[in-house]
C-alpha atoms as a PDB file:
ATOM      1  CA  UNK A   1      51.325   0.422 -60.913  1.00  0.00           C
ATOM      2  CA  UNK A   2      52.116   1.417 -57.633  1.00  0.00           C
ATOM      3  CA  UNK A   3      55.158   2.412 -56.478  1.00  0.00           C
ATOM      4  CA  UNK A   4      56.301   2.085 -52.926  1.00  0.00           C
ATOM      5  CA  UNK A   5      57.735  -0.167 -49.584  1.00  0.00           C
ATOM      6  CA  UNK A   6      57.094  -4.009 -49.638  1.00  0.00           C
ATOM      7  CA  UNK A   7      56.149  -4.677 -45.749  1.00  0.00           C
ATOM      8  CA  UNK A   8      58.366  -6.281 -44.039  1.00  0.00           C
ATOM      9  CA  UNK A   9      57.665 -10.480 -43.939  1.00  0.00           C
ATOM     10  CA  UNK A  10      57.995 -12.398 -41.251  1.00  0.00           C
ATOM     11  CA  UNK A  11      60.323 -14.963 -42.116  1.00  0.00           C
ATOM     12  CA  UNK A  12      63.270 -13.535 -39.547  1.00  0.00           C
ATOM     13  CA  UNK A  13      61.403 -13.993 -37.072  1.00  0.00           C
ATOM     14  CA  UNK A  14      60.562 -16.952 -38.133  1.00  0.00           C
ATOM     15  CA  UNK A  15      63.837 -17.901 -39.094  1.00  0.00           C
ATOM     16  CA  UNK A  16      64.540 -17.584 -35.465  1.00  0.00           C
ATOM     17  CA  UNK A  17      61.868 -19.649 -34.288  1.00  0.00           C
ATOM     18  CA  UNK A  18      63.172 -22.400 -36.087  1.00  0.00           C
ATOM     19  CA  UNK A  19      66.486 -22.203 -34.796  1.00  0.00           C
ATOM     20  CA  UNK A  20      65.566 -24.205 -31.563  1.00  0.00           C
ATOM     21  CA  UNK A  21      64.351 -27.782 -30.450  1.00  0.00           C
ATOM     22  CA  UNK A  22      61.578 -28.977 -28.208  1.00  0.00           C
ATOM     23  CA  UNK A  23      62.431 -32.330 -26.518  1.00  0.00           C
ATOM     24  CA  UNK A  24      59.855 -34.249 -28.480  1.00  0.00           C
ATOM     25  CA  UNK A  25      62.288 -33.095 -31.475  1.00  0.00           C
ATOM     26  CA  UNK A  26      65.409 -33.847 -29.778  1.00  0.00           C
ATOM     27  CA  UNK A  27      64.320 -37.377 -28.830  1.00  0.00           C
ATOM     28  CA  UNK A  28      62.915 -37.982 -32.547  1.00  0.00           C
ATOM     29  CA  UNK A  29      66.937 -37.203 -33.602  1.00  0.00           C
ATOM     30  CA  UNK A  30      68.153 -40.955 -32.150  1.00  0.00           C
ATOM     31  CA  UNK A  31      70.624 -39.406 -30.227  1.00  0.00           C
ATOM     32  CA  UNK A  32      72.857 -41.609 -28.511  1.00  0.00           C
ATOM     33  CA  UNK A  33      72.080 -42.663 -24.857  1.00  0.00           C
ATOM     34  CA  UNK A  34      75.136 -41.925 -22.497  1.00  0.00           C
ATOM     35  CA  UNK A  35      76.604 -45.311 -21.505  1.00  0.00           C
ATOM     36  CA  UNK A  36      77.359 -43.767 -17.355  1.00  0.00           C
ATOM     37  CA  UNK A  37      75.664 -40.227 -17.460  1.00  0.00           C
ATOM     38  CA  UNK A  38      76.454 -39.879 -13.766  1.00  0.00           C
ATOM     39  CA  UNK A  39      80.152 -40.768 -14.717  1.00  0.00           C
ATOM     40  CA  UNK A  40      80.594 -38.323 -17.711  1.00  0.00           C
ATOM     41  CA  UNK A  41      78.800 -35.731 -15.956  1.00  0.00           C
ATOM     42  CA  UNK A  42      81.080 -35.866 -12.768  1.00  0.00           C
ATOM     43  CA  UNK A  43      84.306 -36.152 -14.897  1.00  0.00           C
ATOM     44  CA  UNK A  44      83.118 -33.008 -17.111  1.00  0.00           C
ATOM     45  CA  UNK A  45      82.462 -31.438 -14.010  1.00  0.00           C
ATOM     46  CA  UNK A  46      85.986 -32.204 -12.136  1.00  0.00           C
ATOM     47  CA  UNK A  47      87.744 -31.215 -15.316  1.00  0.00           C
ATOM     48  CA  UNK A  48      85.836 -27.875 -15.783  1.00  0.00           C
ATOM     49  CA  UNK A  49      84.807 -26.910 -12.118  1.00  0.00           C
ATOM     50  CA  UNK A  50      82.020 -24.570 -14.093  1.00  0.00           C
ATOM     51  CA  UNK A  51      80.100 -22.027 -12.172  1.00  0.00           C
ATOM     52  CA  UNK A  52      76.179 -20.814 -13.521  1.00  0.00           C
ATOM     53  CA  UNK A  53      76.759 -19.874 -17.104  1.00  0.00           C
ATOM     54  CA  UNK A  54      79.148 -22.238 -18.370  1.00  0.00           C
ATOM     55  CA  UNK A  55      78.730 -24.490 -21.383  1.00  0.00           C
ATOM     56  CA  UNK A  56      81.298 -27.451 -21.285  1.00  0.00           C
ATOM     57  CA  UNK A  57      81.717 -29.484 -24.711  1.00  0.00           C
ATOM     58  CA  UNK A  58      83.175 -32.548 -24.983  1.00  0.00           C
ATOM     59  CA  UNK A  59      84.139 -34.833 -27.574  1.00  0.00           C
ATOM     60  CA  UNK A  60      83.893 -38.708 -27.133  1.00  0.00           C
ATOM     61  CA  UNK A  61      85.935 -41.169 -28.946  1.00  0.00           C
ATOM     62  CA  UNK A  62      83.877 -44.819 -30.422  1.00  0.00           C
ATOM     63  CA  UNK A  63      85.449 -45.967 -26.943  1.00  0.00           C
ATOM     64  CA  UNK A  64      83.294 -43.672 -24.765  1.00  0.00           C
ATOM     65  CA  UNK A  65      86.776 -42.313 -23.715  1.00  0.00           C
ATOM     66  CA  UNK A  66      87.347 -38.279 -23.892  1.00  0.00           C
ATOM     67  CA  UNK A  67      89.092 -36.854 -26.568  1.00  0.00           C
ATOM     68  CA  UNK A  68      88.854 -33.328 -25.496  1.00  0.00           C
ATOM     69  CA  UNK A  69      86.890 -30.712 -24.136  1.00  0.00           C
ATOM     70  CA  UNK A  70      86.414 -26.997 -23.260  1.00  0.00           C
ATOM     71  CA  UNK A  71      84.448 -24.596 -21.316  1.00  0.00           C
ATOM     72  CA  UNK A  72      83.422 -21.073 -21.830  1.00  0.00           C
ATOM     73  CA  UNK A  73      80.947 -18.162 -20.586  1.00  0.00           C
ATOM     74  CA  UNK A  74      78.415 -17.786 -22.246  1.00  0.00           C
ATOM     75  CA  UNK A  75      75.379 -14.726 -22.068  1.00  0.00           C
ATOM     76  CA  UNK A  76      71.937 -15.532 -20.834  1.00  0.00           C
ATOM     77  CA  UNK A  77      68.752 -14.944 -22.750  1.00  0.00           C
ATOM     78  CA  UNK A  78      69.234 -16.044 -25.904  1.00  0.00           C
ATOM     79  CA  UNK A  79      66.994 -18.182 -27.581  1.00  0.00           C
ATOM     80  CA  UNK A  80      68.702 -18.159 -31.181  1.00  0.00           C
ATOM     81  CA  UNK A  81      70.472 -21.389 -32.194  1.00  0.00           C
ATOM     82  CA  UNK A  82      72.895 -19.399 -34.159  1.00  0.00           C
ATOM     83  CA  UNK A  83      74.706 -17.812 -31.772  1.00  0.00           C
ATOM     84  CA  UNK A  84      75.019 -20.961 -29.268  1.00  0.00           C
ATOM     85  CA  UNK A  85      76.189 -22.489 -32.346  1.00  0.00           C
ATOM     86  CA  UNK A  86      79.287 -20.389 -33.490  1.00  0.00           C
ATOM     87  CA  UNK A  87      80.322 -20.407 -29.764  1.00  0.00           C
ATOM     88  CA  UNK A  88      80.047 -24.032 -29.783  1.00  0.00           C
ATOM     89  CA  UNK A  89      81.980 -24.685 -33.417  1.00  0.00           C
ATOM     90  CA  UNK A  90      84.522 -22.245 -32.184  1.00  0.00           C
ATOM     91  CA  UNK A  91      85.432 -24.100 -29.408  1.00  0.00           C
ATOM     92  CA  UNK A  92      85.372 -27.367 -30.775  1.00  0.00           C
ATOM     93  CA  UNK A  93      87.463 -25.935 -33.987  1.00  0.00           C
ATOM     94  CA  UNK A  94      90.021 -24.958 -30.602  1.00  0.00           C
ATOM     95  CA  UNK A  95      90.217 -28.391 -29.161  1.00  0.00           C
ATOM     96  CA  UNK A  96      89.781 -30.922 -31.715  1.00  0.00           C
ATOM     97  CA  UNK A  97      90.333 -31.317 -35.520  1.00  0.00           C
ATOM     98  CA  UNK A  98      87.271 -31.501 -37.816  1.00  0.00           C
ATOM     99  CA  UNK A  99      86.042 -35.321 -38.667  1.00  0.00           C
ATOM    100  CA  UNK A 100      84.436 -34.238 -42.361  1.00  0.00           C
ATOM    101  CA  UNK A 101      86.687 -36.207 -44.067  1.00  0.00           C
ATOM    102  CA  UNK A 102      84.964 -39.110 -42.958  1.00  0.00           C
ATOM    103  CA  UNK A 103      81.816 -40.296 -44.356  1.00  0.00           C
ATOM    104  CA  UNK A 104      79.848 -41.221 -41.562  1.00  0.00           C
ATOM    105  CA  UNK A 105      80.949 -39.375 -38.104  1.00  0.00           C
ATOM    106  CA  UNK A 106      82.693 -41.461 -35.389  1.00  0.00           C
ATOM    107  CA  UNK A 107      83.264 -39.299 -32.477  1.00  0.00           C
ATOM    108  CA  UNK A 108      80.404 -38.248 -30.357  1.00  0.00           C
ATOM    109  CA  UNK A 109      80.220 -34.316 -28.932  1.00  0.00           C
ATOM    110  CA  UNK A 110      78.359 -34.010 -25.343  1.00  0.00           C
ATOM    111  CA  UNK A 111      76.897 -30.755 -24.000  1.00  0.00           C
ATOM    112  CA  UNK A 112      76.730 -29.712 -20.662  1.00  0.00           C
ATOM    113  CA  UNK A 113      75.490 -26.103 -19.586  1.00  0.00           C
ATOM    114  CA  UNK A 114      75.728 -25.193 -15.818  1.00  0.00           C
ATOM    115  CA  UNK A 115      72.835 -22.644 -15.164  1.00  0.00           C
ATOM    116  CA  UNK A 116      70.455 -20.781 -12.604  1.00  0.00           C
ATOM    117  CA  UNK A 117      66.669 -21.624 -13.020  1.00  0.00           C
ATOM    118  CA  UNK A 118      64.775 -25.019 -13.312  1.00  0.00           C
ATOM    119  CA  UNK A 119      65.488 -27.996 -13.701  1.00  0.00           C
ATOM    120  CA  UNK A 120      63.747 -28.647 -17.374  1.00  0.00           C
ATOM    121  CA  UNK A 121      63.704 -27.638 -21.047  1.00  0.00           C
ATOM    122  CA  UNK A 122      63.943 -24.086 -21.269  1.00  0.00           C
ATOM    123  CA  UNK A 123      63.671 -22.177 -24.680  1.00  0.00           C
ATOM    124  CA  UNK A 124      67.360 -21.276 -23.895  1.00  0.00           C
ATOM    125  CA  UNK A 125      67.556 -25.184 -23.534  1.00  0.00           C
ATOM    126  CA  UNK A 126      66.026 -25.458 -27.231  1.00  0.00           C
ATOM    127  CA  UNK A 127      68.600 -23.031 -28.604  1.00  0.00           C
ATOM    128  CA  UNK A 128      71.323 -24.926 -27.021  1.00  0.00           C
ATOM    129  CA  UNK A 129      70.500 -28.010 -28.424  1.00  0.00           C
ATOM    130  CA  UNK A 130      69.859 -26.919 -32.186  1.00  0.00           C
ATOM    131  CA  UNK A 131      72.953 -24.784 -31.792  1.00  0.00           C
ATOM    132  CA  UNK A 132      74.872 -28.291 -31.007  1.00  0.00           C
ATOM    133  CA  UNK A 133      73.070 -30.433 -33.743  1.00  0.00           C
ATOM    134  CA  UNK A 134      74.525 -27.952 -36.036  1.00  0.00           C
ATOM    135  CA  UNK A 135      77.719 -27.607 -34.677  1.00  0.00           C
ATOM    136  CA  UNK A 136      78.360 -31.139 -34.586  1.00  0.00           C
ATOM    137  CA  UNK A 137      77.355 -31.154 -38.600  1.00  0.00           C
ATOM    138  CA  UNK A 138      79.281 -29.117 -39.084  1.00  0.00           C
ATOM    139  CA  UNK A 139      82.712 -30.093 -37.614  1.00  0.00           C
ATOM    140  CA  UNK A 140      82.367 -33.853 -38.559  1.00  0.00           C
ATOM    141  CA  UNK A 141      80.695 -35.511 -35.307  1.00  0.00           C
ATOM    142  CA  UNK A 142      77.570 -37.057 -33.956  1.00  0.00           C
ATOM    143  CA  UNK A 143      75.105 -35.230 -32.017  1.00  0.00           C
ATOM    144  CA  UNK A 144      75.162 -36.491 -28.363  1.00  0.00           C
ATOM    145  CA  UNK A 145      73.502 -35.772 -25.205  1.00  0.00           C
ATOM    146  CA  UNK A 146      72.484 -32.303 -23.731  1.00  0.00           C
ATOM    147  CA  UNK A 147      72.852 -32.252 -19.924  1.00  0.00           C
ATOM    148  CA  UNK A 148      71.841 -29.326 -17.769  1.00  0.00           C
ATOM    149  CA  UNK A 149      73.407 -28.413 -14.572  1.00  0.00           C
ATOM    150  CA  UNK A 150      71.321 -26.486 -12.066  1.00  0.00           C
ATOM    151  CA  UNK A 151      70.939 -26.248  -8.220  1.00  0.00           C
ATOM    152  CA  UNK A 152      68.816 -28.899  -8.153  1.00  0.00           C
ATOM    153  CA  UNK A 153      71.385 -31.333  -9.851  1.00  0.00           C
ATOM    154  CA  UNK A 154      72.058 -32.190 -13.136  1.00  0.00           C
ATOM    155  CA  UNK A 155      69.538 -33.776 -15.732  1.00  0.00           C
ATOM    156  CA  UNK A 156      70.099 -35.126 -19.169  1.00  0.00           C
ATOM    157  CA  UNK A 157      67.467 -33.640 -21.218  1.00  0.00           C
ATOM    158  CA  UNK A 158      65.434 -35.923 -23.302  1.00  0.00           C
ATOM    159  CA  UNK A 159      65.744 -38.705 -20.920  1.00  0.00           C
ATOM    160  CA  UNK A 160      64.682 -39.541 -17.624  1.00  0.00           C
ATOM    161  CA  UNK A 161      68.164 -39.433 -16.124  1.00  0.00           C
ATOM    162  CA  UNK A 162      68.803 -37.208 -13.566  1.00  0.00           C
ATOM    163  CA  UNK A 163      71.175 -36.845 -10.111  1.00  0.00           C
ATOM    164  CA  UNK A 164      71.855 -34.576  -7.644  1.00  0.00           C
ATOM    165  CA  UNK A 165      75.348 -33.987  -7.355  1.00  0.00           C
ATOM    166  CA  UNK A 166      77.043 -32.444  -8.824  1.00  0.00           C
ATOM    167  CA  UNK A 167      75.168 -29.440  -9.199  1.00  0.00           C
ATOM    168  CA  UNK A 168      75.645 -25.633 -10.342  1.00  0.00           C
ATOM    169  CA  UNK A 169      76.143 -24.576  -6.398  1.00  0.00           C
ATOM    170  CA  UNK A 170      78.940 -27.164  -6.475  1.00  0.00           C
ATOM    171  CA  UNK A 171      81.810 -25.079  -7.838  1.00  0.00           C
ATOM    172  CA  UNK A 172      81.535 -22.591  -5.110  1.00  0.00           C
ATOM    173  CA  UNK A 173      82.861 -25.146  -2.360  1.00  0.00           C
ATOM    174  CA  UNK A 174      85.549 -27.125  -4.755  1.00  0.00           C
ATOM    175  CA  UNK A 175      87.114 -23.576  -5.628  1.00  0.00           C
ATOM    176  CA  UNK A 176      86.868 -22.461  -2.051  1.00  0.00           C
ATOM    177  CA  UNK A 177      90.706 -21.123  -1.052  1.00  0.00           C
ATOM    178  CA  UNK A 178      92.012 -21.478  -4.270  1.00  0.00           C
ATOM    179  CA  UNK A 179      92.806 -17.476  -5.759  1.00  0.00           C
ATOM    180  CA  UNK A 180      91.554 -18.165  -9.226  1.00  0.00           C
ATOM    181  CA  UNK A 181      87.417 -18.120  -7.573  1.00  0.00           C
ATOM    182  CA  UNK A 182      85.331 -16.268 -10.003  1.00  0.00           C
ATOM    183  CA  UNK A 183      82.352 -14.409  -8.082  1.00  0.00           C
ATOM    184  CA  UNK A 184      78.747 -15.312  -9.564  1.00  0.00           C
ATOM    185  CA  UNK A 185      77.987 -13.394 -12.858  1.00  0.00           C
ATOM    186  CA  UNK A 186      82.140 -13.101 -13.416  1.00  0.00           C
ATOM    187  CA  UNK A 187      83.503 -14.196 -16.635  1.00  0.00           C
ATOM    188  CA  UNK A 188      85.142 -17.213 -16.034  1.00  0.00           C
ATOM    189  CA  UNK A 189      88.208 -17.329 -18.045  1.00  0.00           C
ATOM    190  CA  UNK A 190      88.177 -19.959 -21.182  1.00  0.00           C
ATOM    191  CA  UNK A 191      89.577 -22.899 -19.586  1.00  0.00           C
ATOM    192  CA  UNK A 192      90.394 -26.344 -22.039  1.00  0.00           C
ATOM    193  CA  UNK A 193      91.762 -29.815 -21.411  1.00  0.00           C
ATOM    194  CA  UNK A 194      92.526 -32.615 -24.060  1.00  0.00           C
ATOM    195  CA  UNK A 195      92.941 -35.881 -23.459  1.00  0.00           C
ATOM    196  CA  UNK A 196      94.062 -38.374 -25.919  1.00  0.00           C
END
């Protein structure tokens, strides 16, 4: 018998590879279309004003009328679901009460994340989007669209929607004058609205 270490598996970093989506799997989920994505993604955007690296969530009543929303910072480079996901439930879990109650969930959570860089799916992208699924299982909703927000314009990923305004060079000019501008790379402050 021999005594001694057991090498160390791979299944962490495994683990990790699993905790993110390609857009083939994100468009196998049946997520719901967005009825007017130019309209929700210019309201989120005039609500939040968010600069590059800001996730807004929203939460969308049977109506396709808000029910509330938040933005935050959040870091760049990580490709782990997990963390997108806490930061995600924890600001839901701020703005709006759970839905688990229920047995099937009626209220729809939307994703939009203002950043630098192209236009499509990232692996950042993929981390986003399993870190939503989650969260939304989590706190009682349905998963919804995940928009991005870049300089080119904003594109819901999964589908062939896409515009060009608003975009993530857009908060620069609607905050111009105003004393609460954040330079690029600042921490934005956490900023929420609810509307019911």
């Amino acid at each position: 018998m021999t005594i001694g270490f057991v090498p160390e598996t791979s299944s962490a970093a495994v683990s990790l590879i699993t905790r993110t989506l390609e857009p083939a799997e994100w468009a196998d989920m049946g997520v719901p279309l967005l009825a007017s994505p130019r309209e929700v993604v210019k309201d989120l955007y005039a609500r939040h004003l968010p600069a590059p690296t800001t996730a807004v969530v929203a939460a969308y009543d049977p109506d396709g009328r808000i029910r509330a929303s938040a933005s935050f910072a959040f870091r760049t480079g990580v490709v782990d679901g997990w963390e997108r996901r806490n930061a995600l439930l924890s600001h839901l879990r701020r703005v709006i009460p759970h839905d688990l109650r229920l047995r099937k969930p009626v209220r729809t959570a939307v994703l939009m994340v203002c950043r630098d860089g192209i236009p499509g799916w990232t692996a950042e992208d993929g981390a986003w989007m399993w870190g939503l699924r989650d969260a939304c299982t989590l706190h009682g909703l349905r998963c919804g669209s995940y928009v991005t927000l870049t300089g080119d314009g904003w594109h819901v990923i999964g589908e062939n929607r896409a515009g060009r305004t608003p975009n993530a060079a857009s908060w620069s000019h609607d905050r111009a004058g105003t004393p609460a501008v954040q330079a690029p790379g600042a921490t934005p402050a956490l900023r929420r609205a609810s509307v019911r």
